[in-house]
PDB file of N, CA and C in Angstrom:
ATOM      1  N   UNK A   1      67.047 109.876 -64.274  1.00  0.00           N
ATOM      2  CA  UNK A   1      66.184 109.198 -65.232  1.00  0.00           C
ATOM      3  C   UNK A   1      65.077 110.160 -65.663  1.00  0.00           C
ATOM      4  N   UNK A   2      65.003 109.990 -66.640  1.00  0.00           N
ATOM      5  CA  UNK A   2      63.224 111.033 -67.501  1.00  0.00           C
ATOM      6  C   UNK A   2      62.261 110.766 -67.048  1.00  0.00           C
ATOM      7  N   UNK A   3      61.343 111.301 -66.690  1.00  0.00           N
ATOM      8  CA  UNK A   3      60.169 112.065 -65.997  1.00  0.00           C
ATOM      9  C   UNK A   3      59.052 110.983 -66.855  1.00  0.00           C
ATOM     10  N   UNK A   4      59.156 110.965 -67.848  1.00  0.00           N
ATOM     11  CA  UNK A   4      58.521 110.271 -68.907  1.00  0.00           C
ATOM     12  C   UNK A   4      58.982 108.811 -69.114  1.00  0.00           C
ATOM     13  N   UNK A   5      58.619 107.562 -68.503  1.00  0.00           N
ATOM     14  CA  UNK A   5      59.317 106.464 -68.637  1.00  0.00           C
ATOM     15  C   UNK A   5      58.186 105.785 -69.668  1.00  0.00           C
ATOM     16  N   UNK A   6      58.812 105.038 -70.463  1.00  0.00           N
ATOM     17  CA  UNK A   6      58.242 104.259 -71.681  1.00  0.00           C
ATOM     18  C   UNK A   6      58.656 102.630 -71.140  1.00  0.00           C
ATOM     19  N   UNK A   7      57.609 102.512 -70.699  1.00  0.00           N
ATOM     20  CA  UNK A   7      57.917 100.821 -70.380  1.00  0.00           C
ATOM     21  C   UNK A   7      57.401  99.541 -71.309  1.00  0.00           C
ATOM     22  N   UNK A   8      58.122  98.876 -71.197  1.00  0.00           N
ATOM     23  CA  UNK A   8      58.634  97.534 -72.496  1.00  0.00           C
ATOM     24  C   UNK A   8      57.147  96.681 -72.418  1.00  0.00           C
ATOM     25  N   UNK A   9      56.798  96.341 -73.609  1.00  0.00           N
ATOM     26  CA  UNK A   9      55.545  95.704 -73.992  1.00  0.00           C
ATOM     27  C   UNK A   9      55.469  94.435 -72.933  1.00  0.00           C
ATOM     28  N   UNK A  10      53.981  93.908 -72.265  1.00  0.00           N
ATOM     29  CA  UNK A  10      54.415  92.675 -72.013  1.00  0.00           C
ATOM     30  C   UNK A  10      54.739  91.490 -72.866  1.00  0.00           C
ATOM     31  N   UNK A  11      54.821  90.009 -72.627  1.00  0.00           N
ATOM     32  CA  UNK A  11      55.702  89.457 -73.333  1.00  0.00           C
ATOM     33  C   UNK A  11      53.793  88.819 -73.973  1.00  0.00           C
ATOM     34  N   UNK A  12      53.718  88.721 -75.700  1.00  0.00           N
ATOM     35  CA  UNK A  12      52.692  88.224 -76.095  1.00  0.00           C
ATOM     36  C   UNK A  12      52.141  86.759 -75.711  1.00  0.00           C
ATOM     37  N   UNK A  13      50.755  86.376 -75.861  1.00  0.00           N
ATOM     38  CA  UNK A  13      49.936  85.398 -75.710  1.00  0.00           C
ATOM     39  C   UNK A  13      50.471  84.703 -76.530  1.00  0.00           C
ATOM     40  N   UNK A  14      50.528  83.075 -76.247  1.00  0.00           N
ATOM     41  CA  UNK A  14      50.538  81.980 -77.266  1.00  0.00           C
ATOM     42  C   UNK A  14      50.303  82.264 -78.318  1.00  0.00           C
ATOM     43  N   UNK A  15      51.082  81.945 -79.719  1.00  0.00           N
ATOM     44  CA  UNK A  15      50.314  81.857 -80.719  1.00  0.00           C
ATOM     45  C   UNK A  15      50.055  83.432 -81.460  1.00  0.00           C
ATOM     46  N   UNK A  16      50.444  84.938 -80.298  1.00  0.00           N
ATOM     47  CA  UNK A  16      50.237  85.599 -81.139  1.00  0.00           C
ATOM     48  C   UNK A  16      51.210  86.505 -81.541  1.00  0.00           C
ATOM     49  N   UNK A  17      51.769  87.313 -82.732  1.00  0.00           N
ATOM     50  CA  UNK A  17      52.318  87.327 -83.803  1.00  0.00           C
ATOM     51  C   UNK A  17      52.580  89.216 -83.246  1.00  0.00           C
ATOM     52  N   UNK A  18      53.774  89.410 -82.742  1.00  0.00           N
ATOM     53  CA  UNK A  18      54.213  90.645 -82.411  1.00  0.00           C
ATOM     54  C   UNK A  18      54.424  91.230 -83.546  1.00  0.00           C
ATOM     55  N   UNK A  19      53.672  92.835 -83.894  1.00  0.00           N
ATOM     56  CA  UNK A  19      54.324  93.473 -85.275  1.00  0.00           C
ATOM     57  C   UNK A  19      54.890  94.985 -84.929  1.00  0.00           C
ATOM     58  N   UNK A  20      55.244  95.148 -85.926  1.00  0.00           N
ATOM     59  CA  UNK A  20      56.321  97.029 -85.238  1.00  0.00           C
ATOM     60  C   UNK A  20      57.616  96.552 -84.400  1.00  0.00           C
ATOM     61  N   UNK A  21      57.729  98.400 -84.329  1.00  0.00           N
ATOM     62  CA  UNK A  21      59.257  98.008 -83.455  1.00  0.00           C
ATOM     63  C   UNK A  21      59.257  96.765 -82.111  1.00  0.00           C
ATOM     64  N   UNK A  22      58.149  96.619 -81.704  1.00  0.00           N
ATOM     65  CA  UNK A  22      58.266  95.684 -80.427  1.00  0.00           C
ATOM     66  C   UNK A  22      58.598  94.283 -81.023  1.00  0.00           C
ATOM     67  N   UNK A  23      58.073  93.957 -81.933  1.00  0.00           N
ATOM     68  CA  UNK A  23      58.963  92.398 -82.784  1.00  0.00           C
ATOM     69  C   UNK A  23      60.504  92.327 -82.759  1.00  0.00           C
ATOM     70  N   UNK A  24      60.708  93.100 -82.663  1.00  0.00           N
ATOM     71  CA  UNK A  24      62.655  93.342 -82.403  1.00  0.00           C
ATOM     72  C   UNK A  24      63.202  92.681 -80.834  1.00  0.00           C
ATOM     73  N   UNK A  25      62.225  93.291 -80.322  1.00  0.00           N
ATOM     74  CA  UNK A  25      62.369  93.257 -78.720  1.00  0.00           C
ATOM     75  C   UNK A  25      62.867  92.180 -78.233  1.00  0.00           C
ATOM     76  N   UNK A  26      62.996  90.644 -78.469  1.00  0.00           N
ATOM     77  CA  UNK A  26      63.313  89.627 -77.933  1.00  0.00           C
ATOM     78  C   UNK A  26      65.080  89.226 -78.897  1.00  0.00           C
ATOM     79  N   UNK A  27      64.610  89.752 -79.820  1.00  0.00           N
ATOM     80  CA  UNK A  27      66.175  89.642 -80.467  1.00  0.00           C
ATOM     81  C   UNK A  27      67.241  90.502 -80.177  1.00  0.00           C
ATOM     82  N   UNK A  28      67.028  91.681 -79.829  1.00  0.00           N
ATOM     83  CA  UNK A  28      67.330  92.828 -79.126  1.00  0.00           C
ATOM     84  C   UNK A  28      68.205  92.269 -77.456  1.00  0.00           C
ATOM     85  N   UNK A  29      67.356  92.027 -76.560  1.00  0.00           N
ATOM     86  CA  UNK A  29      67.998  91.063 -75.568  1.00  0.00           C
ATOM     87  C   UNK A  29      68.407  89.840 -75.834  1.00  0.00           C
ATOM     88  N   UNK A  30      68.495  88.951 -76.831  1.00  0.00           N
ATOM     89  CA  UNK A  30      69.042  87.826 -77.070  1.00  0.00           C
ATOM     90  C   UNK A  30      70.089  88.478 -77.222  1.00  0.00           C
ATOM     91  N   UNK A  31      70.753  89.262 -78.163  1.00  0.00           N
ATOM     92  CA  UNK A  31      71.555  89.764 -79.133  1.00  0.00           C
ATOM     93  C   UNK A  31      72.608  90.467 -77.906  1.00  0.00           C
ATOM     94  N   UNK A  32      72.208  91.810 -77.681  1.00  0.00           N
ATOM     95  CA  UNK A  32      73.130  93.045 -76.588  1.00  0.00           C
ATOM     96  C   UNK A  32      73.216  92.232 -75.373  1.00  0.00           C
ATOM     97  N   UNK A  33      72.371  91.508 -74.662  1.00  0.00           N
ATOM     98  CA  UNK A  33      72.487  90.604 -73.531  1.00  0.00           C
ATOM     99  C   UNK A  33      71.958  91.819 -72.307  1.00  0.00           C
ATOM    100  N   UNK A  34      71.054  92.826 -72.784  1.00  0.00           N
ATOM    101  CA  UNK A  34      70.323  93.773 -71.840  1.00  0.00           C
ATOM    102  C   UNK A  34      68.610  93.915 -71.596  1.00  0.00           C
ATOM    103  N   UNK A  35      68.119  93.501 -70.576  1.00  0.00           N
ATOM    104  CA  UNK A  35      66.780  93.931 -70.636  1.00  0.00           C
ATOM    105  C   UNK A  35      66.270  94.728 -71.846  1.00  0.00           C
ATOM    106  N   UNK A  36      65.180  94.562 -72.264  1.00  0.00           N
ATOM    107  CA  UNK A  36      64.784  95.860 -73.453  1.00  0.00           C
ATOM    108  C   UNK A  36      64.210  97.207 -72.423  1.00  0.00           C
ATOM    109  N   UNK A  37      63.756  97.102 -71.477  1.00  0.00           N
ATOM    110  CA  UNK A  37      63.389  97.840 -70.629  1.00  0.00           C
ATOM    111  C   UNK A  37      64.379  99.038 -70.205  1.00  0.00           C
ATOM    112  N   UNK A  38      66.063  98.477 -70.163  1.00  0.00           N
ATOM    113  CA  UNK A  38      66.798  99.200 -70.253  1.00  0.00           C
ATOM    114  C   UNK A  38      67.415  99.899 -71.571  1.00  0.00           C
ATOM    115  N   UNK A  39      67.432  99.713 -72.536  1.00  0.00           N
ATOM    116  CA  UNK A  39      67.244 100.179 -73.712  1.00  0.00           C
ATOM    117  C   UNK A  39      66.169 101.319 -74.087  1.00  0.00           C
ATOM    118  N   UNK A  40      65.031 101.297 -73.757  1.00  0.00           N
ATOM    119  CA  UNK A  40      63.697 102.075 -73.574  1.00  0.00           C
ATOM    120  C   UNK A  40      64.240 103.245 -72.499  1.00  0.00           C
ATOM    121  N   UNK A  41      64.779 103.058 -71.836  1.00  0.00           N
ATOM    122  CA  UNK A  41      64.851 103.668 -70.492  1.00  0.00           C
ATOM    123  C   UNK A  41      66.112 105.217 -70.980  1.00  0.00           C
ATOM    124  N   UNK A  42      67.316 104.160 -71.471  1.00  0.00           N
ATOM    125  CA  UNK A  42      68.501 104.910 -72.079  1.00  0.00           C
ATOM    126  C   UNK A  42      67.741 105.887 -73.287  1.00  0.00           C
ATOM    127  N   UNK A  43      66.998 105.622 -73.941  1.00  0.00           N
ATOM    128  CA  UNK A  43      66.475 106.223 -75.401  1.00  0.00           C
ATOM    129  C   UNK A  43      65.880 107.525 -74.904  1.00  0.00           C
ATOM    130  N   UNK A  44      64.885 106.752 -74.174  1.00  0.00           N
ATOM    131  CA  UNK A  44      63.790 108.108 -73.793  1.00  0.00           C
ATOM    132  C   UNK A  44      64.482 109.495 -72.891  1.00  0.00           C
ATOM    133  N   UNK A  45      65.794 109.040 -72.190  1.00  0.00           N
ATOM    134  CA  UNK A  45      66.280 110.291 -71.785  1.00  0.00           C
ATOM    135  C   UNK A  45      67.391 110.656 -72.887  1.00  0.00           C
ATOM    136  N   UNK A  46      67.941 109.883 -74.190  1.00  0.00           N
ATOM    137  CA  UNK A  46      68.255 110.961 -74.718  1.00  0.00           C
ATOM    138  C   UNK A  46      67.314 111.700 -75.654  1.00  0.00           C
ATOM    139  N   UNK A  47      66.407 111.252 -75.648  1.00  0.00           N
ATOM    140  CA  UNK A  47      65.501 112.217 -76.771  1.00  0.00           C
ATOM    141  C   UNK A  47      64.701 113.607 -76.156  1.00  0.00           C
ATOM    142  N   UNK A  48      65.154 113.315 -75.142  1.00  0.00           N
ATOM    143  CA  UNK A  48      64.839 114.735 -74.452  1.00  0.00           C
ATOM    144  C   UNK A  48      65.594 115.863 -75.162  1.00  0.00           C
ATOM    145  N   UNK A  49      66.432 115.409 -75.583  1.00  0.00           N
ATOM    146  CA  UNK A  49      67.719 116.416 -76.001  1.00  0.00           C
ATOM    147  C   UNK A  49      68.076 116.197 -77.668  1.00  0.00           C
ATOM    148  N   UNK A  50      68.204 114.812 -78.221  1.00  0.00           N
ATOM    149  CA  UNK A  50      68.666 114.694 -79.242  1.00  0.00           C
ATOM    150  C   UNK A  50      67.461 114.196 -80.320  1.00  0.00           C
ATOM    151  N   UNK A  51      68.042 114.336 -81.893  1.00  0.00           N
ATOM    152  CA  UNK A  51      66.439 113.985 -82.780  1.00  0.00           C
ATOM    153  C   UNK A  51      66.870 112.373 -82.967  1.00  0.00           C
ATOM    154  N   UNK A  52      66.206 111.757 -83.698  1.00  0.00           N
ATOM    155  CA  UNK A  52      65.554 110.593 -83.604  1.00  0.00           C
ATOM    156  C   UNK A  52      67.085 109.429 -84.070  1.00  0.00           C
ATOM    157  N   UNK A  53      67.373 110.150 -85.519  1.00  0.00           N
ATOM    158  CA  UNK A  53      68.743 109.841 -86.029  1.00  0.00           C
ATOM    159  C   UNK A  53      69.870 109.907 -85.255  1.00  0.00           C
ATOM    160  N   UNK A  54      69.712 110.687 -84.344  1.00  0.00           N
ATOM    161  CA  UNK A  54      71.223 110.626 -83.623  1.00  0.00           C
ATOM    162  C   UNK A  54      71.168 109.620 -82.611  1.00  0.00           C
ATOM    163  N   UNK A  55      69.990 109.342 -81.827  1.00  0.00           N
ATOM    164  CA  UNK A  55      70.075 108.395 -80.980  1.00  0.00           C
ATOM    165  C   UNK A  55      70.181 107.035 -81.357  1.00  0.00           C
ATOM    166  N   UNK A  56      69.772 106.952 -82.500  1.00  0.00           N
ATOM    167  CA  UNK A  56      70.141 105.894 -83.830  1.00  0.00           C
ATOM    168  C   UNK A  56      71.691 105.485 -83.566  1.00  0.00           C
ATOM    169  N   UNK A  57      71.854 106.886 -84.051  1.00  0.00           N
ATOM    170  CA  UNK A  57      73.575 106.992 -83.987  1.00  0.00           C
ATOM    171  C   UNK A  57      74.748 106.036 -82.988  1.00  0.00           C
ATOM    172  N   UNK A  58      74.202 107.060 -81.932  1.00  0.00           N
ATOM    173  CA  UNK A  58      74.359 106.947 -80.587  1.00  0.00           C
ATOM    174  C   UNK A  58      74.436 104.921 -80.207  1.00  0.00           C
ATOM    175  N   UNK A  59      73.364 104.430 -80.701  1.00  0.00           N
ATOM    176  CA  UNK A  59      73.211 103.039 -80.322  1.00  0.00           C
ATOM    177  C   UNK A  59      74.417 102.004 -81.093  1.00  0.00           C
ATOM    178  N   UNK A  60      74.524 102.417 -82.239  1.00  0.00           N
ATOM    179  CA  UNK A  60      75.103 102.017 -82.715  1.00  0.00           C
ATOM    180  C   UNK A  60      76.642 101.936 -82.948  1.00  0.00           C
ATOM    181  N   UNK A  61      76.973 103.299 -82.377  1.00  0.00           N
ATOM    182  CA  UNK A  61      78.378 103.506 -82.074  1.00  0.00           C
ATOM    183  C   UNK A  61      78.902 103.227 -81.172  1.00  0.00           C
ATOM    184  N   UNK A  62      78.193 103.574 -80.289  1.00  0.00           N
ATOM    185  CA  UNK A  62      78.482 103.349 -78.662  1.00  0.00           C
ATOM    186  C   UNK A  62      78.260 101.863 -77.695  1.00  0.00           C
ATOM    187  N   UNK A  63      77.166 101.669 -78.314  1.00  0.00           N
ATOM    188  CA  UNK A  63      76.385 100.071 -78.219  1.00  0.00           C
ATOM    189  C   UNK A  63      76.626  98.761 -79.171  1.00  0.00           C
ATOM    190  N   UNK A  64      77.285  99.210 -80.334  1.00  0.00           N
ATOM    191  CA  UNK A  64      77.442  98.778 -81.524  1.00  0.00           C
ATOM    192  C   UNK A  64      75.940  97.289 -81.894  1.00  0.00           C
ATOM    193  N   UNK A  65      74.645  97.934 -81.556  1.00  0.00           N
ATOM    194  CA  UNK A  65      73.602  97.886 -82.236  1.00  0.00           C
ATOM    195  C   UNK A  65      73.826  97.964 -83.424  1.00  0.00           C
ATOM    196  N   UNK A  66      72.596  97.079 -84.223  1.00  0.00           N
ATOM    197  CA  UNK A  66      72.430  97.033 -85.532  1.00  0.00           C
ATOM    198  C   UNK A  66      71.325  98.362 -86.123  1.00  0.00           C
ATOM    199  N   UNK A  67      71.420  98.693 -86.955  1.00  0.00           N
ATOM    200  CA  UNK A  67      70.465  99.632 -87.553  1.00  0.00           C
ATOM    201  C   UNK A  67      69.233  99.565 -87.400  1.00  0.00           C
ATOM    202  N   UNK A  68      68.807  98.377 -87.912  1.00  0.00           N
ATOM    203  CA  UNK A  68      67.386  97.758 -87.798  1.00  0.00           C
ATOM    204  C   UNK A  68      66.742  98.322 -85.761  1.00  0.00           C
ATOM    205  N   UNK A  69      67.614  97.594 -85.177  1.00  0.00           N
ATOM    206  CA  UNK A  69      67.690  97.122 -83.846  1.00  0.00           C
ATOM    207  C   UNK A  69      67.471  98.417 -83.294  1.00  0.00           C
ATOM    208  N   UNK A  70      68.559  99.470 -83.433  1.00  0.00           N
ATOM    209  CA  UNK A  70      68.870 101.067 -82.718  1.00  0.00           C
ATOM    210  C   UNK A  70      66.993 101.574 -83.408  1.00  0.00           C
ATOM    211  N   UNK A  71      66.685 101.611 -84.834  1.00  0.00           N
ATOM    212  CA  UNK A  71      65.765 102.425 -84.694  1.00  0.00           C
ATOM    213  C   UNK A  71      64.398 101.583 -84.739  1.00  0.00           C
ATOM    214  N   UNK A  72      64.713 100.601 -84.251  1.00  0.00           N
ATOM    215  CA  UNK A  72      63.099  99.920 -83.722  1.00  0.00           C
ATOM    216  C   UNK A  72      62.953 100.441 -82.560  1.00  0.00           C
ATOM    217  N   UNK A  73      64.323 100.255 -81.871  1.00  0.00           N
ATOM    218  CA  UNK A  73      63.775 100.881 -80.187  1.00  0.00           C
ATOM    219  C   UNK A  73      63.646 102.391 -80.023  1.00  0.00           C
ATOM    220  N   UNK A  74      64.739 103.235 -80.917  1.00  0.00           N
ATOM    221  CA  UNK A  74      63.558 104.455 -81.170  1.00  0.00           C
ATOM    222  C   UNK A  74      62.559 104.804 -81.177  1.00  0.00           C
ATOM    223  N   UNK A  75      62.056 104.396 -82.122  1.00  0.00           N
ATOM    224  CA  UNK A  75      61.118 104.371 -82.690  1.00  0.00           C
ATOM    225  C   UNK A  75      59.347 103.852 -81.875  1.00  0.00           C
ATOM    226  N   UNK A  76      60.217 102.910 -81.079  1.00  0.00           N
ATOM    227  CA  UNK A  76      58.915 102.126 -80.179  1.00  0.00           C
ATOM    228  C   UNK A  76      58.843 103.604 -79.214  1.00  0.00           C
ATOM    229  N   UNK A  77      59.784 104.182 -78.509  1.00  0.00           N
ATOM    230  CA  UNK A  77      60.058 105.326 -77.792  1.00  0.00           C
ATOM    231  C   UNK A  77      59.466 106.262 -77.963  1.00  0.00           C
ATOM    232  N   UNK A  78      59.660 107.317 -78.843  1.00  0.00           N
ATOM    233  CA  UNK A  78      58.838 107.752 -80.278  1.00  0.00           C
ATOM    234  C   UNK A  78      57.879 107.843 -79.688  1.00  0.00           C
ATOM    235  N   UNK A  79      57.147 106.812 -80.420  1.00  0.00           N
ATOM    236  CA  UNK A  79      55.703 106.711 -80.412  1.00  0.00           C
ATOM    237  C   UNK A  79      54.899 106.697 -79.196  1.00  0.00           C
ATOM    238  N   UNK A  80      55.508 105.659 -78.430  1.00  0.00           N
ATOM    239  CA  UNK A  80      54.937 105.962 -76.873  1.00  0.00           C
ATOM    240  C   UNK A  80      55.281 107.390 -76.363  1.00  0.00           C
ATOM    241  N   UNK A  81      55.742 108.379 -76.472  1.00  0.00           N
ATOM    242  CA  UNK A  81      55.921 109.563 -76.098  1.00  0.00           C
ATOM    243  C   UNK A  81      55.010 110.312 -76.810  1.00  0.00           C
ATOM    244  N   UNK A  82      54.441 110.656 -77.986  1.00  0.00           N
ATOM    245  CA  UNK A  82      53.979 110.932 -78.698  1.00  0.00           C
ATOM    246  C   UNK A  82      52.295 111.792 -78.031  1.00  0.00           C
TER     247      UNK A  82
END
């Protein structure tokens, strides 16, 4: 596992209104039927190695993720690394 772990937002307060890639996050595990935590986990060690689009790729081929879905969790990755 990467040296660098990006761990999954907690889950929001009543009432308040998740925006960015983390708004994905609950549809994401409804949807693949996987923790998002593990998703975060898979991303951040391939971006050690690969650019942003391929792990895109990667989700979607392999995971058969939706577009939207593959580069929100990028993307949340991304940024927390940043």
């Amino acid at each position: 596992m990467t040296a660098h772990r990006v761990t999954a937002p907690e889950p929001p307060a009543a009432g308040t209104k998740v925006q960015g890639p983390a708004s994905y996050f609950p549809s994401i595990e409804r949807t693949y039927g996987r923790p998002v935590q593990e998703w975060l986990d898979v991303v951040a060690e391939r971006l050690d190695t690969e650019p942003h689009m391929q792990v895109v790729s990667w989700l979607k081929a392999e995971h058969g993720m939706g577009h939207g879905h593959a580069n929100a969790v990028v993307a949340y990755v991304k940024r927390a690394l940043a």
